[in-house]
Protein backbone atom coordinates (compact mmCIF):
# COMPACT_ATOMS: atom_id res chain seq x y z
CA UNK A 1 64.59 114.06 37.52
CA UNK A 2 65.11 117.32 38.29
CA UNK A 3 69.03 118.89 38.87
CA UNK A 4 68.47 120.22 42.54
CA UNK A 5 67.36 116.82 43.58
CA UNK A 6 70.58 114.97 42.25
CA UNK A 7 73.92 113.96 43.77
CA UNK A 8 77.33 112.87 42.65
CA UNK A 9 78.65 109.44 43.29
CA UNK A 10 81.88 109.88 45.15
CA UNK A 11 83.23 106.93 43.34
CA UNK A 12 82.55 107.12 39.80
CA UNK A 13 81.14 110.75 39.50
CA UNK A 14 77.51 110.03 38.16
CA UNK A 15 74.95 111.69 38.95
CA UNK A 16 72.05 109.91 40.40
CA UNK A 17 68.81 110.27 42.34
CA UNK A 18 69.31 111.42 46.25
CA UNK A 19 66.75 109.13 47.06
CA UNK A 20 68.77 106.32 45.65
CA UNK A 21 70.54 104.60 48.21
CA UNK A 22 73.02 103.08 45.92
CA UNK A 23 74.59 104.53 42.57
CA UNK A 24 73.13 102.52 39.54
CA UNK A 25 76.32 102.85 37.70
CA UNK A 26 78.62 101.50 39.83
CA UNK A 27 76.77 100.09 42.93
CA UNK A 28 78.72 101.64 45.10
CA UNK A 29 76.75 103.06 48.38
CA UNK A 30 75.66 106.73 48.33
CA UNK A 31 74.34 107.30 51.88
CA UNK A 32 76.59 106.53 54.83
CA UNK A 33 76.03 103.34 56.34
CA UNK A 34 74.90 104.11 59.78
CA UNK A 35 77.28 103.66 62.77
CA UNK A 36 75.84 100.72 64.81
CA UNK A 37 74.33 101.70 67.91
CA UNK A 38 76.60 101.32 70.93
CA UNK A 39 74.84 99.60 73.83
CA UNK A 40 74.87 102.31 76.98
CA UNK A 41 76.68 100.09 80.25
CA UNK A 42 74.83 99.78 82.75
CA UNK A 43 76.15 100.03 86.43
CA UNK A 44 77.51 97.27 88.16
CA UNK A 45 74.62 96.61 90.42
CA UNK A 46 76.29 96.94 93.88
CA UNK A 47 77.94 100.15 92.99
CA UNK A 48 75.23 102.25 94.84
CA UNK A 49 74.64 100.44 97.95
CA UNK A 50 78.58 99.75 98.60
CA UNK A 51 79.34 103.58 98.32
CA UNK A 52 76.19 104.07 100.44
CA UNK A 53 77.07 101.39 103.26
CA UNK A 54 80.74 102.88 103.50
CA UNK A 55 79.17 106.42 104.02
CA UNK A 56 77.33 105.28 106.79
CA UNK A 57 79.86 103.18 108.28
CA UNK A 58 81.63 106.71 108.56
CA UNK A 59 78.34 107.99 109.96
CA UNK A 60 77.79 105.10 112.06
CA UNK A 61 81.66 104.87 113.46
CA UNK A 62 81.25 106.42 117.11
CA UNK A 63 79.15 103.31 118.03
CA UNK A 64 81.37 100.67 117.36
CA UNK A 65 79.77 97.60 116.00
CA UNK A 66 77.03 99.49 113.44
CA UNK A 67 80.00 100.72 111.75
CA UNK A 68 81.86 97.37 111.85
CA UNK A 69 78.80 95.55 110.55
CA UNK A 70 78.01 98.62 107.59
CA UNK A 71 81.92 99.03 106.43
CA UNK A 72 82.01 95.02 105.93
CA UNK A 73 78.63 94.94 104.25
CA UNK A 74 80.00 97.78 101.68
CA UNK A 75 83.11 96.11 101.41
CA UNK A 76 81.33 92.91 100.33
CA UNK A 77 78.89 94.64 98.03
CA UNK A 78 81.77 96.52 96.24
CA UNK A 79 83.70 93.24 95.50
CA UNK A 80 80.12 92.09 93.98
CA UNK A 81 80.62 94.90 91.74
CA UNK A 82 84.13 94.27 90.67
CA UNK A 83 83.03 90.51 90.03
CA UNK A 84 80.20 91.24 87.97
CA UNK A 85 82.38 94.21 86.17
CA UNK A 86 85.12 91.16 85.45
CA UNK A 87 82.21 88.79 84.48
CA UNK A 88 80.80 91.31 81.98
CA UNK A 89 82.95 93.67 81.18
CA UNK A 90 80.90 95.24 78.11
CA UNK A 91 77.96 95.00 79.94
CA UNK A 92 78.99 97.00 83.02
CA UNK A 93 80.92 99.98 84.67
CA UNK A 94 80.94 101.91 87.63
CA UNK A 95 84.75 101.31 89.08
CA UNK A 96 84.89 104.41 90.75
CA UNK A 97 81.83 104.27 92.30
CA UNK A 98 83.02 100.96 93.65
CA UNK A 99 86.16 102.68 94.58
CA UNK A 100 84.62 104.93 96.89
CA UNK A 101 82.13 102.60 98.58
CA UNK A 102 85.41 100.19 99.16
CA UNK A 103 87.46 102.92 100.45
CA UNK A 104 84.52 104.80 102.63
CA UNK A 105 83.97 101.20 104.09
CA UNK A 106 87.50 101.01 104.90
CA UNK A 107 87.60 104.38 106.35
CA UNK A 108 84.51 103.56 108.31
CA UNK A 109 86.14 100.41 109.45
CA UNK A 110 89.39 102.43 110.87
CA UNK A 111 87.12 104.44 112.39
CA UNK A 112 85.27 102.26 114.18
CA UNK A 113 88.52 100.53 115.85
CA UNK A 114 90.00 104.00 116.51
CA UNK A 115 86.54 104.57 118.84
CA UNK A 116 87.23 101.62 121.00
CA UNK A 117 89.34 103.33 123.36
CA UNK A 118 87.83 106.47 123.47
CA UNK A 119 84.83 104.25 124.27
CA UNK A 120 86.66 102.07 127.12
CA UNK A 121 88.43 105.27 128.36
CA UNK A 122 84.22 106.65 128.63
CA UNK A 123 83.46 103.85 130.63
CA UNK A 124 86.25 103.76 133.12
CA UNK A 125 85.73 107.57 133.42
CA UNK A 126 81.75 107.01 134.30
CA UNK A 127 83.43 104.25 136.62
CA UNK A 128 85.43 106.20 138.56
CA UNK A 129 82.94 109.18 138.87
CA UNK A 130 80.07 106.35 139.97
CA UNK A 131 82.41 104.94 142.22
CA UNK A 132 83.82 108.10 143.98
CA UNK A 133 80.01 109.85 144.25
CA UNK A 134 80.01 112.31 141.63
């Protein structure tokens, strides 16, 4: 064996092979055992479309019932998320993306009833005008 191709055990000082995975005087290992591999999370799968339904429930709020319908759908599909997060927690993440498609649907949904008299008030307007010949 040649020196430049040796290392020293760190537990009992020998000197031994580099290609050696363990030291042959004291078995002890000489390599670092590697770190096992930590599984990537995926994200919840409703995480997406819920934060996409609540923008367009925002989008959607000046006509009334599309943004009803989208902000409850995103609503919904974020809850989906936070079931399958609690359901399998080391498999999944994505809480703040859930977050924001559950508060965008909500926002959507205020939206949407804050329209409704702007929309009546519209009508009677057009009303009035039909009614008096404009």
């Amino acid at each position: 064996m040649n020196e430049d191709t040796k290392i020293k055990c760190t537990y009992c000082g020998a000197l031994v092979d580099n290609t050696e995975e363990v030291c042959p005087q004291c078995s002890a290992p000489l390599k670092p055992a590697k770190p096992a591999k930590q599984q990537a999370k995926l994200l919840a799968p409703t995480a997406i479309a819920s934060m996409v339904l609540g923008i367009l429930s925002i989008n959607f709020s000046s006509l009334i019932i599309p943004g009803f319908i989208l902000s409850a759908i995103g609503k919904r599909k974020a809850y989906e998320g936070y079931d399958a997060i609690a359901a399998n927690p080391n498999t999944y993440t994505g809480e703040c993306m859930l977050n924001a498609g559950r508060i965008t649907s909500k926002v959507g949904l205020i939206l949407s009833i804050v329209m409704i008299p702007f929309w009546i008030l519209y009508i009677v307007i057009i009303a009035i005008g039909i009614s008096e010949g404009f």
